[in-house]
C-alpha atoms as a PDB file:
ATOM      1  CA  UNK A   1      42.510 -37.328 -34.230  1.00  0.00           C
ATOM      2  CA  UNK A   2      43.898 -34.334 -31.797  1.00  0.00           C
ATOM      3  CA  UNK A   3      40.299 -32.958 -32.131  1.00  0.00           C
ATOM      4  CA  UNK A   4      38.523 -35.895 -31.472  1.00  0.00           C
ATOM      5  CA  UNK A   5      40.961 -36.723 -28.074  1.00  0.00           C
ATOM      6  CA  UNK A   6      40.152 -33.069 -27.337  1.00  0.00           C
ATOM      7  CA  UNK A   7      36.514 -33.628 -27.430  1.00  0.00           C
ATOM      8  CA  UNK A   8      36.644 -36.495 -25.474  1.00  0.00           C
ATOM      9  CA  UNK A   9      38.628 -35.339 -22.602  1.00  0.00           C
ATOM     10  CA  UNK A  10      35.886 -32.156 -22.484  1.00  0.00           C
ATOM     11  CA  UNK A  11      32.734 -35.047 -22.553  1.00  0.00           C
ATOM     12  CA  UNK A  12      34.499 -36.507 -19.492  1.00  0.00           C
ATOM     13  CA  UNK A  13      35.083 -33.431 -17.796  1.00  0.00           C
ATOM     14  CA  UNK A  14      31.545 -32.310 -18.260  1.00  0.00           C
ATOM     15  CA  UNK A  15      30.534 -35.857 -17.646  1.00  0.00           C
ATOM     16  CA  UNK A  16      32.528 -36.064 -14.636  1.00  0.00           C
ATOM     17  CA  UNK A  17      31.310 -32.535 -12.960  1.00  0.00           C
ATOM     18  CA  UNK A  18      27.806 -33.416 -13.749  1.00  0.00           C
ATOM     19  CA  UNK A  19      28.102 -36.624 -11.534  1.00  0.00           C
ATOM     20  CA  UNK A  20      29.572 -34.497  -9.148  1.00  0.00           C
ATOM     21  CA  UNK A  21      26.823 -31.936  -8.885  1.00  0.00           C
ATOM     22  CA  UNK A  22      24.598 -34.398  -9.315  1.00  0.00           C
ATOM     23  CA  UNK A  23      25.166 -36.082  -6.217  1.00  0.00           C
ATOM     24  CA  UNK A  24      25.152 -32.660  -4.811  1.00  0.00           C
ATOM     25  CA  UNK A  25      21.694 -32.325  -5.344  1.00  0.00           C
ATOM     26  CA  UNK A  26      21.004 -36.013  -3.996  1.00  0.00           C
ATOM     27  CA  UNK A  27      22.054 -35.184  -0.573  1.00  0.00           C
ATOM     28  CA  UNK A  28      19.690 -32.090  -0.862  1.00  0.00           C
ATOM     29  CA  UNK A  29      22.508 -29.593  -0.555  1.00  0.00           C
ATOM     30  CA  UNK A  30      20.797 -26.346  -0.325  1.00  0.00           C
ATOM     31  CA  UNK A  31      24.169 -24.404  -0.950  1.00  0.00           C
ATOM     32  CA  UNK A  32      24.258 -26.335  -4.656  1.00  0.00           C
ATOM     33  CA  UNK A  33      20.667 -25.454  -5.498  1.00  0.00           C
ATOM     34  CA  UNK A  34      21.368 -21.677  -4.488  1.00  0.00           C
ATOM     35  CA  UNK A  35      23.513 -21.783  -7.270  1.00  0.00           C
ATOM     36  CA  UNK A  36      21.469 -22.807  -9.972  1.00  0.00           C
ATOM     37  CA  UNK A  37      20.322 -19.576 -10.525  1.00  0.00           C
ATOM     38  CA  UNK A  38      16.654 -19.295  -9.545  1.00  0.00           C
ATOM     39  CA  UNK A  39      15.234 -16.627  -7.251  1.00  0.00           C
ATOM     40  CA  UNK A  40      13.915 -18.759  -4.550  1.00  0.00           C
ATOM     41  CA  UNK A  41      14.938 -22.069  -3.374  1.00  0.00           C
ATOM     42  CA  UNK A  42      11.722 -24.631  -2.755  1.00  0.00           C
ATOM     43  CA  UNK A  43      10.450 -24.755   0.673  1.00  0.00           C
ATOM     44  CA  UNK A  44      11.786 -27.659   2.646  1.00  0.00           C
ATOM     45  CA  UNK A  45       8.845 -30.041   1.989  1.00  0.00           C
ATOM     46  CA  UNK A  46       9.658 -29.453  -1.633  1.00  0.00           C
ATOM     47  CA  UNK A  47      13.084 -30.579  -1.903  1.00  0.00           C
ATOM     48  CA  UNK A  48      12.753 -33.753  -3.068  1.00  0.00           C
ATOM     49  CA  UNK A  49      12.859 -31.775  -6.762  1.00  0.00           C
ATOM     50  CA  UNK A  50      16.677 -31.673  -6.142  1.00  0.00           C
ATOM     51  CA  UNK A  51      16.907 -34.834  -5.531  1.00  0.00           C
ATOM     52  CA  UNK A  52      15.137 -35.223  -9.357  1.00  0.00           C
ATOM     53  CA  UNK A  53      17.405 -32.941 -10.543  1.00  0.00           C
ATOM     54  CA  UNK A  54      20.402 -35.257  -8.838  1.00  0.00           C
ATOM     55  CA  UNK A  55      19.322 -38.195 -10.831  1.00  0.00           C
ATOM     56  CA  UNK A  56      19.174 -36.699 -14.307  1.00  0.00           C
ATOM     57  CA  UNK A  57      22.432 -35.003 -13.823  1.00  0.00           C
ATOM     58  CA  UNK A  58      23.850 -38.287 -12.698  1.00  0.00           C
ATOM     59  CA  UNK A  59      21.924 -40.190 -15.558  1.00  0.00           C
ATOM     60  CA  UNK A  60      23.554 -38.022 -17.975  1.00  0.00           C
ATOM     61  CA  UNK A  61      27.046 -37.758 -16.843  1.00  0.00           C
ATOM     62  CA  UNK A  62      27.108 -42.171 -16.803  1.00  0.00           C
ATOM     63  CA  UNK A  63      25.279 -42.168 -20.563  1.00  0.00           C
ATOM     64  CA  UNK A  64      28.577 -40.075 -21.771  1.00  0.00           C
ATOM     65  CA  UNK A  65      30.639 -42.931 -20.118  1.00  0.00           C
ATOM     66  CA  UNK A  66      28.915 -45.650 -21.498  1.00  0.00           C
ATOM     67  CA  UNK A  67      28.692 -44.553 -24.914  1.00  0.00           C
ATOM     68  CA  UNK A  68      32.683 -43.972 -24.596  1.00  0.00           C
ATOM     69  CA  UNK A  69      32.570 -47.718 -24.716  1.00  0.00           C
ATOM     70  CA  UNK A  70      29.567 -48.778 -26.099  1.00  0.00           C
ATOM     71  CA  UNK A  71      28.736 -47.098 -28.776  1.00  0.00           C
ATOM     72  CA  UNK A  72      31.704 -44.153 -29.271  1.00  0.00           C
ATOM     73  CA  UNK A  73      30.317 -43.875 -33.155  1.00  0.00           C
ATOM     74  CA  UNK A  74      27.107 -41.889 -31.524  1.00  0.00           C
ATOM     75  CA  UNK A  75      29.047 -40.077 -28.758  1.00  0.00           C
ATOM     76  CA  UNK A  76      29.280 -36.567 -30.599  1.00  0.00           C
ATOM     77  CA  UNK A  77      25.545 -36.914 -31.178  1.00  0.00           C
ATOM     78  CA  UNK A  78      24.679 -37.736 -27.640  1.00  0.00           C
ATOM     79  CA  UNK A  79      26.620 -34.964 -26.671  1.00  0.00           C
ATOM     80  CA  UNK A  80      24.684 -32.753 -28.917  1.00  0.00           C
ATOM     81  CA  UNK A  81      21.395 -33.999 -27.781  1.00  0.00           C
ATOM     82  CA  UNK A  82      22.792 -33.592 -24.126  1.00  0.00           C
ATOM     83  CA  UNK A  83      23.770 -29.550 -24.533  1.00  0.00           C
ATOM     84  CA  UNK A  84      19.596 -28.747 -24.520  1.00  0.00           C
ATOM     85  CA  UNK A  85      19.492 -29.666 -20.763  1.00  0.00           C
ATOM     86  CA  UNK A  86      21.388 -26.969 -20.141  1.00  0.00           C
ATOM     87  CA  UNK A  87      20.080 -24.567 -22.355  1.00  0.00           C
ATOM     88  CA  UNK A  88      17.165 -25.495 -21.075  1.00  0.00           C
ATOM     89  CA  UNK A  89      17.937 -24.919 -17.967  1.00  0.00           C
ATOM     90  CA  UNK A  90      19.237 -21.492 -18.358  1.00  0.00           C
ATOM     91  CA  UNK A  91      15.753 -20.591 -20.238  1.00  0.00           C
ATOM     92  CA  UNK A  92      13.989 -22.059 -17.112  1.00  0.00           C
ATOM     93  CA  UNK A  93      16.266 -19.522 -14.600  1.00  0.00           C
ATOM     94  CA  UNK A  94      16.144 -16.219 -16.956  1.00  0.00           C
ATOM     95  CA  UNK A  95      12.034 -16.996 -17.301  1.00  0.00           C
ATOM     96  CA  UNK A  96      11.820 -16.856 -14.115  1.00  0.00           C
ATOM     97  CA  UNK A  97      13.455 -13.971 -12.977  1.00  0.00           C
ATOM     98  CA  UNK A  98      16.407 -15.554 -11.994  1.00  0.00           C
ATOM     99  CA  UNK A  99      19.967 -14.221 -12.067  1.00  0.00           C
ATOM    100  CA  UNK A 100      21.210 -13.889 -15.557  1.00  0.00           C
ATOM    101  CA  UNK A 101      24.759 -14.151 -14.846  1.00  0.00           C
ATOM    102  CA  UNK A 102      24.364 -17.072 -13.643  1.00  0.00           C
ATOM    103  CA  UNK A 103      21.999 -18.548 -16.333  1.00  0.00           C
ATOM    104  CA  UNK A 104      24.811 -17.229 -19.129  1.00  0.00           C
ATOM    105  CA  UNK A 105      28.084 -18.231 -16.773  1.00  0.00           C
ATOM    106  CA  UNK A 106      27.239 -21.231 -15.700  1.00  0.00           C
ATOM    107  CA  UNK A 107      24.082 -23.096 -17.955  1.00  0.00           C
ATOM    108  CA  UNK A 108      25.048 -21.050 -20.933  1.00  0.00           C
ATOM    109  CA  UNK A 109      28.476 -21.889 -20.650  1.00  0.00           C
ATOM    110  CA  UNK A 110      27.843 -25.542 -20.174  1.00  0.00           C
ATOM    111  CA  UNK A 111      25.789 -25.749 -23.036  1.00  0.00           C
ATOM    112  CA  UNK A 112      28.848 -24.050 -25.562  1.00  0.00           C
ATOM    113  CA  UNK A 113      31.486 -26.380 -24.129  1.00  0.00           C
ATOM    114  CA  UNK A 114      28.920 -29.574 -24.569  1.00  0.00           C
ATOM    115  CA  UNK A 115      28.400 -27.980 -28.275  1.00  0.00           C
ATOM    116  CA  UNK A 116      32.592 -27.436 -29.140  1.00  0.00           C
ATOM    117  CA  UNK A 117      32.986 -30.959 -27.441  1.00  0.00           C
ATOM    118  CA  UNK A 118      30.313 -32.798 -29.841  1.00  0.00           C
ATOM    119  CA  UNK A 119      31.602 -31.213 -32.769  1.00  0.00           C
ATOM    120  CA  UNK A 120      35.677 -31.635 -31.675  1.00  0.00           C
ATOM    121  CA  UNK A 121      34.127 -35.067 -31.601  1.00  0.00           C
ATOM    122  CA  UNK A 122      32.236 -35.455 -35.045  1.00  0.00           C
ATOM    123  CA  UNK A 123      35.476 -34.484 -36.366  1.00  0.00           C
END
């Protein structure tokens, strides 16, 4: 039961933070995307991307919440499914010459703490 608690408290942390940064990239902060980890930010006309970015993390923070409630039996395997984004994403900034401390520290590090959380939750 301790595991499960603890795996829930990390899925609203992450879920939490990834509203957070989300939002972030709504308001097309430019400081935010410098820190994702990719050479060059998009020239100004091409900003909008953050703003796609902004919805997805936002989209994925609320469908931890509302599988907390709705359907808490899946959670661990929505939290699973929900770790490739970030692995993804740190593919996407170390393919593309990005910098690699910051696709392990930050994406990387996501990902494992999304992967321990799903499992401290199938538990």
């Amino acid at each position: 039961m301790l595991t499960s608690s603890i795996g829930l408290v990390l899925g609203w942390i992450g879920a939490l933070g990834i509203m957070a940064i989300g939002a972030a990239y709504l308001a097309k902060n430019e400081k935010n995307a410098a820190g994702f980890g990719l050479p060059v930010l998009p020239a100004a006309d091409a900003r909008g991307w953050w703003q796609v970015k902004g919805i997805r993390d936002v989209a994925t923070g609320l469908m931890v919440i509302v599988f907390t409630f709705a359907a808490r039996d899946q959670l661990a395997l929505l939290v699973l499914v929900l770790a490739l984004i970030p692995l993804g994403d740190m593919g996407i900034v170390l393919s593309n010459g990005g910098d690699r401390k910051t696709a392990l520290g930050i994406h990387g590090a996501t990902a494992l703490a999304m992967i321990v959380a799903a499992v401290l939750l199938f538990v």
